[in-house]
Protein backbone atom coordinates (compact mmCIF):
# COMPACT_ATOMS: atom_id res chain seq x y z
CA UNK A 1 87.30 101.32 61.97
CA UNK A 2 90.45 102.45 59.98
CA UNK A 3 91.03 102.81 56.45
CA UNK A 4 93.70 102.54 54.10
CA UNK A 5 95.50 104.63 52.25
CA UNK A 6 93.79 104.01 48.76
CA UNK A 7 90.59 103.61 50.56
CA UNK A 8 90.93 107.17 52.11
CA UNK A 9 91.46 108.79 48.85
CA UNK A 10 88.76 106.93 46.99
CA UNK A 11 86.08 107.99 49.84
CA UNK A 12 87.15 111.37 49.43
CA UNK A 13 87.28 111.10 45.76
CA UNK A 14 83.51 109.79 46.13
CA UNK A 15 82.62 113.04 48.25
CA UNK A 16 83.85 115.18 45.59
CA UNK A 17 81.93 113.99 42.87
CA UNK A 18 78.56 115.19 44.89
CA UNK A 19 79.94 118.42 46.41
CA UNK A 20 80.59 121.86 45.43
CA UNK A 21 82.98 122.97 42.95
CA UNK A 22 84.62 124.55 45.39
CA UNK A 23 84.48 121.73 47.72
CA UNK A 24 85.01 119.57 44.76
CA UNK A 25 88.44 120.94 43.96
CA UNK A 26 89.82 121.08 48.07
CA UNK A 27 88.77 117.71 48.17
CA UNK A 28 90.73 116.30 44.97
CA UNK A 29 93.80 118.30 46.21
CA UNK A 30 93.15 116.49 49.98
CA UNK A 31 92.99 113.22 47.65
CA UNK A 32 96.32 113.51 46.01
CA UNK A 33 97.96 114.42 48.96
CA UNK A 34 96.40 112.09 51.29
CA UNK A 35 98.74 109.78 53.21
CA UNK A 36 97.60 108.14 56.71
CA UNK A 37 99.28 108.31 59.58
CA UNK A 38 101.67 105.41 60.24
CA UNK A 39 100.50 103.34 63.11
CA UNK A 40 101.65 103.60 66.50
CA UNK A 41 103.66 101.13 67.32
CA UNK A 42 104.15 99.36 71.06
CA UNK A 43 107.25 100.64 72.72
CA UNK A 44 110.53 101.16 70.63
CA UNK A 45 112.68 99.83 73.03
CA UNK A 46 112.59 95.69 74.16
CA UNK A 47 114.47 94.83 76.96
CA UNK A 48 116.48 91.31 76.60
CA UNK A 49 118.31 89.41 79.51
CA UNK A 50 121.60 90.39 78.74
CA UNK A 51 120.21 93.99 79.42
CA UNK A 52 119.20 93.46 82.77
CA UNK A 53 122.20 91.26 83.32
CA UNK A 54 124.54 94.52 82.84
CA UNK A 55 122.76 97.04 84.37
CA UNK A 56 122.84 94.53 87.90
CA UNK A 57 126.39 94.83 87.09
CA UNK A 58 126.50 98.47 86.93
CA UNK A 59 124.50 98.81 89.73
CA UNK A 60 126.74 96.48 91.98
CA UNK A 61 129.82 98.01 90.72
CA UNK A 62 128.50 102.00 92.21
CA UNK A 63 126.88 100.11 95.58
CA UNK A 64 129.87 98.18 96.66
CA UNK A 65 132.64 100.69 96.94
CA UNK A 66 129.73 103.43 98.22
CA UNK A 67 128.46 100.65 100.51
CA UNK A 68 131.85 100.30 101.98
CA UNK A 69 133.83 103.30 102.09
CA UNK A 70 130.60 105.38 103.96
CA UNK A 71 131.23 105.74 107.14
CA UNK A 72 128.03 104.04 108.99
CA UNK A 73 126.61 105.43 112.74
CA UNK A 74 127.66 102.63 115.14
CA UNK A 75 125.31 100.04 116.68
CA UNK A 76 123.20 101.34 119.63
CA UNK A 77 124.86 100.51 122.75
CA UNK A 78 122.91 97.91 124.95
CA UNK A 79 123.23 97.54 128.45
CA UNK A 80 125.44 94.58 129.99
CA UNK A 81 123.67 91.64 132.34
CA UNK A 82 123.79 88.27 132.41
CA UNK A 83 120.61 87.87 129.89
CA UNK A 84 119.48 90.86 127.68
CA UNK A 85 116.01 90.85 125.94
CA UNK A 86 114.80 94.06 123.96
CA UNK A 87 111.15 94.79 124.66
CA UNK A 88 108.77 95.83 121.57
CA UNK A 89 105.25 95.96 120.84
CA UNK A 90 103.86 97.83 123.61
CA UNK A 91 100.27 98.33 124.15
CA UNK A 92 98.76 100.91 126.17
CA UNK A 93 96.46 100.43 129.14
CA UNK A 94 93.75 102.10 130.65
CA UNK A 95 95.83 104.00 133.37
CA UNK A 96 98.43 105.33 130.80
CA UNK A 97 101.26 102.82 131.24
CA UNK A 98 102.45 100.02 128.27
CA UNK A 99 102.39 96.38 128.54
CA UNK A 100 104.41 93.88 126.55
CA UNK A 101 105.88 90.65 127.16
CA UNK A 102 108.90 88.68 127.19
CA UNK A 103 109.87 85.37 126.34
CA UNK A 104 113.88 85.06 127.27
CA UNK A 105 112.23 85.82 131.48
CA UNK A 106 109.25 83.30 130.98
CA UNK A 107 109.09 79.50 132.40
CA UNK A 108 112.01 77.63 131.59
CA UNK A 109 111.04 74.30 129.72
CA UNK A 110 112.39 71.29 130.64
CA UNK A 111 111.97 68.10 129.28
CA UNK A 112 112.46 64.49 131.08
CA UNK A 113 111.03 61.29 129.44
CA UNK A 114 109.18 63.09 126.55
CA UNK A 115 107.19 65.22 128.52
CA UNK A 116 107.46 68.75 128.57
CA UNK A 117 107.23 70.25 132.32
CA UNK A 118 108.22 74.17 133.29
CA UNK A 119 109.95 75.42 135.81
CA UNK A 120 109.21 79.11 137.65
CA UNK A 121 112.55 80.43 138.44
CA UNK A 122 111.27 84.42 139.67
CA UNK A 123 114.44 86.14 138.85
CA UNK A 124 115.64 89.85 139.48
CA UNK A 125 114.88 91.15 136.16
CA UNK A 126 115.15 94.76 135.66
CA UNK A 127 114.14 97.24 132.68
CA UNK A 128 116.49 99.74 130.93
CA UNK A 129 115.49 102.77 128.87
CA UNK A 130 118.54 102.88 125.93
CA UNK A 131 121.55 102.40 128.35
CA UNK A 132 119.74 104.27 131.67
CA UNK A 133 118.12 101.86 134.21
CA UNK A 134 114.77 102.88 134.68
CA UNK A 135 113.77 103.66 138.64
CA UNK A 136 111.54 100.43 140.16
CA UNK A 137 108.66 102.57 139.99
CA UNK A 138 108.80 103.07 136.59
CA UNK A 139 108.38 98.90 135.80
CA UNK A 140 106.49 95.97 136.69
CA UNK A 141 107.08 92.15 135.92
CA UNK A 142 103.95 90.00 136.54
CA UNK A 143 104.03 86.92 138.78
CA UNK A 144 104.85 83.46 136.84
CA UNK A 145 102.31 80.98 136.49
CA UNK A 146 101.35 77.86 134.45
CA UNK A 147 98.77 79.54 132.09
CA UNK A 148 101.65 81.94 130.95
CA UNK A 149 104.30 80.92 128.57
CA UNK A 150 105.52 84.18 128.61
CA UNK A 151 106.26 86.87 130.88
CA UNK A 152 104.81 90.53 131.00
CA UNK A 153 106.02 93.65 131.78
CA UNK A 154 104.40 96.72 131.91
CA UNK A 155 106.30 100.50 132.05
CA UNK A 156 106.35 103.67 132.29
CA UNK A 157 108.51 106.03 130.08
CA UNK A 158 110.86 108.67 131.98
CA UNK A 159 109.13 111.00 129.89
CA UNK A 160 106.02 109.77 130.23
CA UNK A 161 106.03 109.30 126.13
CA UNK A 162 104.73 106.23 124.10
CA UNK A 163 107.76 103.39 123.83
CA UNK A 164 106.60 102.60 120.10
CA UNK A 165 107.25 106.22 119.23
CA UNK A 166 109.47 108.30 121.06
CA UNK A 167 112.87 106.48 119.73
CA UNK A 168 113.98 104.99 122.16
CA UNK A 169 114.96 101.17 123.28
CA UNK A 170 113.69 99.39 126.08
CA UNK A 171 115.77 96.39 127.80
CA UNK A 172 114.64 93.40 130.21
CA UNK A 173 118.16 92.61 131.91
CA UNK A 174 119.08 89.88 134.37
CA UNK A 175 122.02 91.72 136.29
C-alpha cells in the first residue's frame, strides 16, 4: 500500500496529536518536510528500430575489414584418392578399438524400371590418420551385405587415443 504525499503528512499529523510533546514537535517538523520518494520508473533508456539498425551497421563496418585482413590458418590438408570420405562419430567397443561407418564405401544404388536394386562392389578402401596412412593392422572394413546400407569401419589410433578426442582426422580413401 503506498500513500501520497498529503496523505503522508496528514497520518503523521494524526500521530502527533496523541504523542508526546516531544514526539509531538519531531513529528510536525517530519510533516512539513515530508516529500515521498518519486517512483521508480522502468528503464530510462527504450530501444527503437533505427537503434538496432545502426549498431548492425557499426558492427559490420569493425567485422568486415577485421574479418578480411586477419590472416586465417589454412585448411587441413586431406589426403588424395580417387574417393575421400572423413570418418566421425566413433564409438568404442569392448576390446578398445572405435567403430563408425561410412556411406560414400556402402552399396551403390541403382535404379532400373522404378525399382531400387544395390550393387556390392568390395573395393580397396584404406584409412588415413590426418595425411599418414594408417598400417592394415590398425583398420578394418566389414564385409558388404544386403541388410547394410552403409559400410563400417572400425580402427585403431597410432596412439592408441580416442578419435573423437585426440584432434585428429580420420580418412576412408579409395586409392
Amino acid at each position: 500500500m503506498s500513500y501520497s504525499d498529503t496523505e503522508m503528512k496528514t497520518l503523521i499529523l494524526e500521530l502527533a496529536e496523541t504523542a508526546e510533546p516531544q514526539e509531538a514537535e519531531a513529528l510536525r517538523e517530519l510533516a512539513q518536510n515530508y516529500r515521498a520518494l518519486p517512483e521508480e520508473k522502468g528503464a530510462q533508456y527504450e530501444m527503437r528500430p533505427w537503434h538496432a539498425i545502426a549498431i548492425a551497421i557499426v558492427c559490420y563496418l569493425i567485422w568486415t575489414p577485421i574479418y578480411f585482413l586477419t590472416e586465417r590458418p589454412p585448411p587441413a590438408p586431406r589426403p588424395t584418392g580417387q574417393m575421400v570420405e572423413q570418418l566421425g562419430r566413433f564409438e568404442q567397443t569392448p576390446d578398445g578399438r572405435f567403430i563408425t561407418q561410412t556411406f560414400k564405401f556402402g552399396p551403390q544404388v541403382v535404379t532400373g524400371n522404378g525399382v531400387r536394386e544395390f550393387t556390392y562392389i568390395d573395393v580397396p578402401v584404406v584409412v588415413y590418420e590426418d595425411t599418414t596412412l594408417l598400417p592394415k593392422k590398425n583398420y578394418e572394413f566389414q564385409k558388404l551385405h544386403p541388410q547394410n546400407a552403409w559400410r563400417f569401419v572400425t580402427i585403431t589410433t597410432s596412439d592408441g587415443t580416442n578419435p573423437n578426442k585426440n584432434g585428429r582426422r580420420y580418412y576412408a580413401v579409395l586409392p
